[in-house]
Protein backbone atom coordinates (compact mmCIF):
# COMPACT_ATOMS: atom_id res chain seq x y z
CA UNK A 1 103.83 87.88 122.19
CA UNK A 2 104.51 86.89 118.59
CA UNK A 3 108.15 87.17 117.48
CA UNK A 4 108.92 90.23 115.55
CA UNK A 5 109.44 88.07 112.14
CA UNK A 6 105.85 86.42 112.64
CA UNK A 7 104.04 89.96 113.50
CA UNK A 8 105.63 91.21 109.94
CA UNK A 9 104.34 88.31 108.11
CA UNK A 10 100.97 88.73 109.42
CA UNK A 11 100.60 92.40 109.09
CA UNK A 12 101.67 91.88 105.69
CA UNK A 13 99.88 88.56 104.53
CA UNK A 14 96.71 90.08 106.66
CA UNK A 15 96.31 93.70 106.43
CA UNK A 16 94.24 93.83 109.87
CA UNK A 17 94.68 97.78 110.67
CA UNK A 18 92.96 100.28 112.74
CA UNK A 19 93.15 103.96 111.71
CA UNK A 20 93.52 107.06 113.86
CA UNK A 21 94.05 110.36 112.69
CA UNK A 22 94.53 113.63 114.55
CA UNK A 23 92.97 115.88 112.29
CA UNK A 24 93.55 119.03 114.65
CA UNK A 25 97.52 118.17 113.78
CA UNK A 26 99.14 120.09 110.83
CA UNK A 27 98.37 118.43 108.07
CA UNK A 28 95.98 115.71 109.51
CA UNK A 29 92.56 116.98 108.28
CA UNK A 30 94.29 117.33 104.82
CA UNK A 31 95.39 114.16 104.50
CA UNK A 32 93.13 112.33 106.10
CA UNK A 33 90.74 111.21 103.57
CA UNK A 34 94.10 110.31 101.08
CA UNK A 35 95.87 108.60 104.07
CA UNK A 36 92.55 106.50 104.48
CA UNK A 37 92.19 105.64 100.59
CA UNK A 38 95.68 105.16 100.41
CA UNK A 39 95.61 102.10 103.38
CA UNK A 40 92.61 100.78 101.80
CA UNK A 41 94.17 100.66 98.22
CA UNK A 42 97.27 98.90 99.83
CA UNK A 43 95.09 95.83 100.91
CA UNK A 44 94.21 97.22 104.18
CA UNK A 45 91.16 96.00 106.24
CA UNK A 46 90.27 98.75 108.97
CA UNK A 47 88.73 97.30 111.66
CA UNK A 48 88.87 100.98 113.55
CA UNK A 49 88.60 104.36 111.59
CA UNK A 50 88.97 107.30 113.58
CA UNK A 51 88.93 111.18 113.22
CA UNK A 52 90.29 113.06 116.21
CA UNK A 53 88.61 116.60 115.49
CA UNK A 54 89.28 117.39 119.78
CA UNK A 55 92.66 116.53 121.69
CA UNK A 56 91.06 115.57 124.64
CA UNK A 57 89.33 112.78 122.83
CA UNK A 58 92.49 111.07 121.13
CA UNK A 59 93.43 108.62 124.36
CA UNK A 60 89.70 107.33 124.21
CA UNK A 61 90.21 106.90 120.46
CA UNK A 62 92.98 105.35 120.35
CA UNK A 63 92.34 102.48 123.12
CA UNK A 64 89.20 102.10 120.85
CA UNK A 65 91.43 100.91 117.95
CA UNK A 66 93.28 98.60 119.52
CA UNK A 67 90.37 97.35 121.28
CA UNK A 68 88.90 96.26 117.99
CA UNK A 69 92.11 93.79 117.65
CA UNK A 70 94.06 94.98 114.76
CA UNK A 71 97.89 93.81 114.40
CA UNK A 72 98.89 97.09 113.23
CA UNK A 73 97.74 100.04 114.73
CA UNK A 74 98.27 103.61 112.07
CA UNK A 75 98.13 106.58 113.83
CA UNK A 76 98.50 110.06 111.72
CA UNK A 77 99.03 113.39 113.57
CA UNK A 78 102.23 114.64 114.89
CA UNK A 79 104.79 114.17 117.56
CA UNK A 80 102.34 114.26 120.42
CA UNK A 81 99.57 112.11 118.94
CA UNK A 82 102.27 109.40 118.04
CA UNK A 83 103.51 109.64 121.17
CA UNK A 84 100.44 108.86 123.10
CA UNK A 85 99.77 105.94 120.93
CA UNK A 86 102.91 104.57 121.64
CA UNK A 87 102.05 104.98 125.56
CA UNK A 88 99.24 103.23 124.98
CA UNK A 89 101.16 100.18 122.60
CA UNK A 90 104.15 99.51 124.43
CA UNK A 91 105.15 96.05 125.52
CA UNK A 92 101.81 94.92 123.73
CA UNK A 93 101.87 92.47 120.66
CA UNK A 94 100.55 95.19 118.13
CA UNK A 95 102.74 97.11 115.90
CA UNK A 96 102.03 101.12 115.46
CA UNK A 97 102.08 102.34 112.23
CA UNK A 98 103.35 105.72 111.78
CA UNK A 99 101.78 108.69 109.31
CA UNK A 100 103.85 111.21 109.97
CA UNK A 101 101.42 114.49 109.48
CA UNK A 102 102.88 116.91 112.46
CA UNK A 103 104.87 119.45 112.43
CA UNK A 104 108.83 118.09 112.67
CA UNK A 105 107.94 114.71 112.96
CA UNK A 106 110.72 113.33 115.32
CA UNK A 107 110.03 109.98 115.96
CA UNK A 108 109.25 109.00 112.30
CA UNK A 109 112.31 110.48 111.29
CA UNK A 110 114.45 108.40 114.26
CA UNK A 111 113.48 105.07 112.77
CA UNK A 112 113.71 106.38 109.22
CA UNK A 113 109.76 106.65 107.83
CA UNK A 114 109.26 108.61 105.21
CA UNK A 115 107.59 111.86 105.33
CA UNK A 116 105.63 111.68 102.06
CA UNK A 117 102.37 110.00 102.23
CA UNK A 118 102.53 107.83 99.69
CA UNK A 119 106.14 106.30 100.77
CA UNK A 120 104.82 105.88 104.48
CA UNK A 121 101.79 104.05 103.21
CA UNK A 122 103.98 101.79 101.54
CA UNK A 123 106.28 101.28 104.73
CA UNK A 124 103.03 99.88 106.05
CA UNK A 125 102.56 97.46 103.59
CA UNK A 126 106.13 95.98 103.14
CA UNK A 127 108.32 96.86 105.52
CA UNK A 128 109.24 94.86 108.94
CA UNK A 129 108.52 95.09 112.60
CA UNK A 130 111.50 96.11 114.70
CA UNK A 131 111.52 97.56 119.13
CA UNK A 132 112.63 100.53 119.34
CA UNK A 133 113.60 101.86 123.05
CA UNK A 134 110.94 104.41 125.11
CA UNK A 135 111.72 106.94 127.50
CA UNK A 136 110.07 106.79 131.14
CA UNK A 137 109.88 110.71 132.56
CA UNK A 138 108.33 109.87 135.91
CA UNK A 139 105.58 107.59 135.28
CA UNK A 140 105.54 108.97 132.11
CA UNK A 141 106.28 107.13 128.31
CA UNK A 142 108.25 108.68 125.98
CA UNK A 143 109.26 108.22 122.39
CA UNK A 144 111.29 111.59 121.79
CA UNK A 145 112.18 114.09 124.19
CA UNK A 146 111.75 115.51 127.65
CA UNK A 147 112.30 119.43 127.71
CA UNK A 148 112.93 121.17 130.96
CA UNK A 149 113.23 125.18 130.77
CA UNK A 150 112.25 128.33 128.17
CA UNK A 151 110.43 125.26 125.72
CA UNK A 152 108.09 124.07 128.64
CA UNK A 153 107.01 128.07 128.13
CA UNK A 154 107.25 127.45 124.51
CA UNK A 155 104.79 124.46 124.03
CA UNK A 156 102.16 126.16 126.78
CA UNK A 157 102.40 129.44 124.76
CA UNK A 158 102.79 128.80 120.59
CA UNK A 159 99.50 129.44 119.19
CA UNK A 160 97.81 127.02 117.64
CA UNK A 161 97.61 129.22 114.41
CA UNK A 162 100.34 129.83 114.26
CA UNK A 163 101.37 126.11 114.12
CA UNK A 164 99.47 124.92 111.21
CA UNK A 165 100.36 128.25 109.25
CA UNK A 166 104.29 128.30 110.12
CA UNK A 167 105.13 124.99 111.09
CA UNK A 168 108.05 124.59 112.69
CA UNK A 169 109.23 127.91 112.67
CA UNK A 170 106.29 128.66 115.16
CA UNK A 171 108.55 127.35 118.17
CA UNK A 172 111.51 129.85 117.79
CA UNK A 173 108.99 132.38 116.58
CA UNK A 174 107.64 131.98 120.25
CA UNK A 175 110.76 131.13 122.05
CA UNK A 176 112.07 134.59 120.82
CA UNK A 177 109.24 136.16 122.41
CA UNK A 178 108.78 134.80 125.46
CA UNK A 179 112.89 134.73 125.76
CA UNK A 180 113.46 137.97 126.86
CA UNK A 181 111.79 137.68 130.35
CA UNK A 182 112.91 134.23 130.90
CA UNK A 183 115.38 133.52 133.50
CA UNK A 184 118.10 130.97 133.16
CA UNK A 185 118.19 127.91 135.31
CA UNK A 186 121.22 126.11 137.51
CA UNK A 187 120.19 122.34 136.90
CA UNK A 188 122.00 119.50 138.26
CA UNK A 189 121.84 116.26 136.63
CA UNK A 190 122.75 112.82 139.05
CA UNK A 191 124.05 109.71 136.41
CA UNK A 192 126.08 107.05 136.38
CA UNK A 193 127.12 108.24 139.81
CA UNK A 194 128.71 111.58 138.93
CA UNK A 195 126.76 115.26 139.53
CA UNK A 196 126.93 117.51 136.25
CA UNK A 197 126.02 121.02 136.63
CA UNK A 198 124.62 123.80 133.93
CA UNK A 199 123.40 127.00 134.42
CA UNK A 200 121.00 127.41 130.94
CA UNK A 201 117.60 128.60 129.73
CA UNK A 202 117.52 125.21 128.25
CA UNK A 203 117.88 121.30 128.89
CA UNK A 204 116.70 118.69 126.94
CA UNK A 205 116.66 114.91 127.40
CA UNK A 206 116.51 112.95 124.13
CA UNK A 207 115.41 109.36 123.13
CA UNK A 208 115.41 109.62 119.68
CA UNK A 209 117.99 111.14 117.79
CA UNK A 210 116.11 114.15 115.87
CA UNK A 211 114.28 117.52 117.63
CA UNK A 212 112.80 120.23 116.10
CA UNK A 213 112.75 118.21 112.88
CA UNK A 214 117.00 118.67 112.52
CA UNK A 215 119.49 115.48 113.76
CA UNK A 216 120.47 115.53 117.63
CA UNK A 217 124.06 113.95 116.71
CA UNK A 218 125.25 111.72 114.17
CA UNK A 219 124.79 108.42 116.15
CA UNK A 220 121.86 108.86 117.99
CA UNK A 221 118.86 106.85 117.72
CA UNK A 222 115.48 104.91 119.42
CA UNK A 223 117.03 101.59 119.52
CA UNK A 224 120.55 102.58 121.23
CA UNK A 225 119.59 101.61 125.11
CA UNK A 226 120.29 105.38 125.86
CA UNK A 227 119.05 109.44 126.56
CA UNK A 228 120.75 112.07 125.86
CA UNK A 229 121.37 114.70 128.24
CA UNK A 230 122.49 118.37 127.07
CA UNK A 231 121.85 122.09 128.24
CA UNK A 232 121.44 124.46 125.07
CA UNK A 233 123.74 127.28 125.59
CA UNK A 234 124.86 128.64 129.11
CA UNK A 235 123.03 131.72 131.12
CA UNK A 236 123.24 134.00 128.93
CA UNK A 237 120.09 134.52 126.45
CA UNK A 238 122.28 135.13 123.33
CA UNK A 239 124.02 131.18 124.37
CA UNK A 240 120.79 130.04 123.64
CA UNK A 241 120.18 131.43 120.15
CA UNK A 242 124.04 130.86 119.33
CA UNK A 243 123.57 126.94 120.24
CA UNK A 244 120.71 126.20 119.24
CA UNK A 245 121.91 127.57 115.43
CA UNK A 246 124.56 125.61 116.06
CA UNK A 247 122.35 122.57 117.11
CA UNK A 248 120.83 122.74 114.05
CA UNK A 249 123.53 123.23 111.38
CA UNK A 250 125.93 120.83 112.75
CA UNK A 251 124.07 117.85 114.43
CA UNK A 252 124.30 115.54 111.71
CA UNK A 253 127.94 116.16 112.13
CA UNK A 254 128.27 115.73 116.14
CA UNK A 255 128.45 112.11 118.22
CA UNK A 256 126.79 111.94 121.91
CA UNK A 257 130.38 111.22 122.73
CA UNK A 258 131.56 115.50 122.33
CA UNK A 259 130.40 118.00 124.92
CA UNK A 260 128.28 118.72 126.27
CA UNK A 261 126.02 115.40 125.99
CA UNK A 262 125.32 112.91 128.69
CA UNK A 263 124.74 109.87 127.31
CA UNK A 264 123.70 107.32 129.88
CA UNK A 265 120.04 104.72 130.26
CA UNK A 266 118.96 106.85 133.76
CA UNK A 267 118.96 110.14 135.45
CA UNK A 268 117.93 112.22 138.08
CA UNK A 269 117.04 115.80 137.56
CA UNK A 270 117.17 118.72 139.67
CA UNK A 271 116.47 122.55 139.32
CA UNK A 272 117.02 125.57 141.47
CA UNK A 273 113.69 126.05 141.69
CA UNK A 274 110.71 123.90 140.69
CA UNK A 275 110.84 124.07 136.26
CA UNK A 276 108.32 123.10 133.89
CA UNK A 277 108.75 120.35 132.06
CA UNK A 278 107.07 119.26 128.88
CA UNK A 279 107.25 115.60 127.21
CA UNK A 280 106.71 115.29 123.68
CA UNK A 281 105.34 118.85 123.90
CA UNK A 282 103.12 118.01 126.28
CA UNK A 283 103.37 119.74 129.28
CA UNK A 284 104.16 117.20 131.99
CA UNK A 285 104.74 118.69 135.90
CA UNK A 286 107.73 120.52 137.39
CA UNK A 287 111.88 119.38 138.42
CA UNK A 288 112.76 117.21 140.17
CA UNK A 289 112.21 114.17 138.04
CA UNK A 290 113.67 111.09 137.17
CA UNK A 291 114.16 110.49 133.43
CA UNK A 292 115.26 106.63 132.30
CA UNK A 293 115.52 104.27 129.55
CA UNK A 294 112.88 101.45 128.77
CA UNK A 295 114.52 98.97 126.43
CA UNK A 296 112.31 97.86 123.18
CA UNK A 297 109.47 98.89 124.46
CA UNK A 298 107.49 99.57 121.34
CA UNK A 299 107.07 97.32 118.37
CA UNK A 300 107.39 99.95 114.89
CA UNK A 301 106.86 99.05 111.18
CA UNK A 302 109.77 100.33 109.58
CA UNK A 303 111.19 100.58 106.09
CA UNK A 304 113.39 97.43 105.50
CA UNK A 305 117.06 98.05 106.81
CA UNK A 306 116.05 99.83 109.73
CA UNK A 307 118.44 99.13 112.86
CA UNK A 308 117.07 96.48 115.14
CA UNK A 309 119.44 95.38 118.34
């Protein structure tokens, strides 16, 4: 493994990309053909360049990039795609590249990429290789979030359609539909040797420190050595609407040290009965599950500045 400060100099003095692109993401087949120019105007030599037109076919793609040896590896799409190539890149000596095209963009947001093209591009050109911490749900990577409760329904059930026309308003569009019949769970949550107990529609455990394209808390982020633990609202249905407003107007302003967040590097998870859970938005088995930390696991490029511990 090259150092961090020797992968930057390379990716910079070398340009040695691949290029993968989820063009079934929200604004991926828009911006594919700019992103593309874009890289290549910056200096860029692609050794991989690949359209994603079917999900099922990104994992393939992807291992096809790196295969072809590049020391930067761009993938475009949203949340999930990024996530999977960061599965697929961690504790490996390439850095991933991030064009964030997706719907609330989570991850690029944690370690501070910018959401217009042009500045992202850019990022990739000049900016500086830093590890940012993964989650491990099961056997399962993580760069953002693992969701246990009404938006396991949510990401099985929000039309695709719906997606690319609303964006992210097409999660509480669905949430608010398929709300009414949901029942609230009692989950239990083992850490740090202590048993905390909710009763909620809702539980999330966070990497990074955005969801839903809004700030978790103030000092959360992807290189902190920590999840986030936190139910969203208690059983009653109008707890979760009232929180999650809440969530979202006043995260910037809240510290994973105030109520109700758990912040600790492992947990165990337990529901009533067996809950979906979904990773990423991905949907990802049923409670119980263990949920920890894995400590720069992932090599970024990241706009210069970016916290690296």
């Amino acid at each position: 493994m090259r150092t961090k400060d020797r992968l930057s100099e390379d990716i910079r003095r070398d340009r040695r990309a691949a290029l993968v692109v989820n063009t079934g993401s929200r604004r991926g087949r828009r911006l594919y053909a700019g992103a593309r120019a874009r890289l290549l105007a910056a200096g860029f030599t692609l050794l991989a360049d690949e359209r994603v037109d079917r999900p099922g076919e990104l994992e393939d793609r992807l291992a096809a990039a790196v295969a072809a040896g590049p020391d930067l590896l761009v993938a475009g799409g949203g949340d999930g795609t990024i996530s999977t190539a960061a599965r697929l890149l961690a504790h490996r000596d390439i850095a991933l590249g991030l064009l964030p095209l997706g719907t609330t963009n989570n991850f690029a947001r944690t370690v501070g990429m910018p959401l217009d093209l042009d500045a992202a591009v850019a990022t990739l050109a000049g900016g500086t290789v830093v590890d940012v911490d993964l989650g491990r749900a099961g056997d399962l990577l993580f760069t953002n979030h693992v969701g246990v409760g009404l938006s396991a329904e949510v990401m099985l059930s929000a039309p695709r359609a719906l997606k690319r026309v609303a964006g992210r308003l097409a999660y509480p569009a669905t949430a608010l539909a398929l709300l009414a019949r949901h029942r609230p769970l009692r989950a239990v949550v083992h850490a740090a040797g202590r048993r905390h107990e909710f009763v909620t529609h809702q539980l999330y455990v966070a990497n990074g420190g955005f969801h839903a394209g809004r700030p978790i808390t103030a000092d959360a982020h992807a290189d902190d050595r920590l999840l986030v633990a936190y139910p969203v609202g208690g059983p009653a249905r109008r707890d979760l609407l009232r929180e999650t407003a809440r969530n979202a107007a006043h995260g910037h302003r809240r510290t994973v040290a105030d109520e109700p967040f758990l912040a600790v590097g492992e947990l165990r998870l337990e529901t009533d009965r067996p809950a979906r859970v979904e990773v990423d938005g991905e949907p990802c088995g049923r409670t119980p599950l263990t949920v920890a930390v894995e400590p720069n696991a992932l090599r970024v490029m990241a706009p210069p500045g970016t916290p690296d511990n």
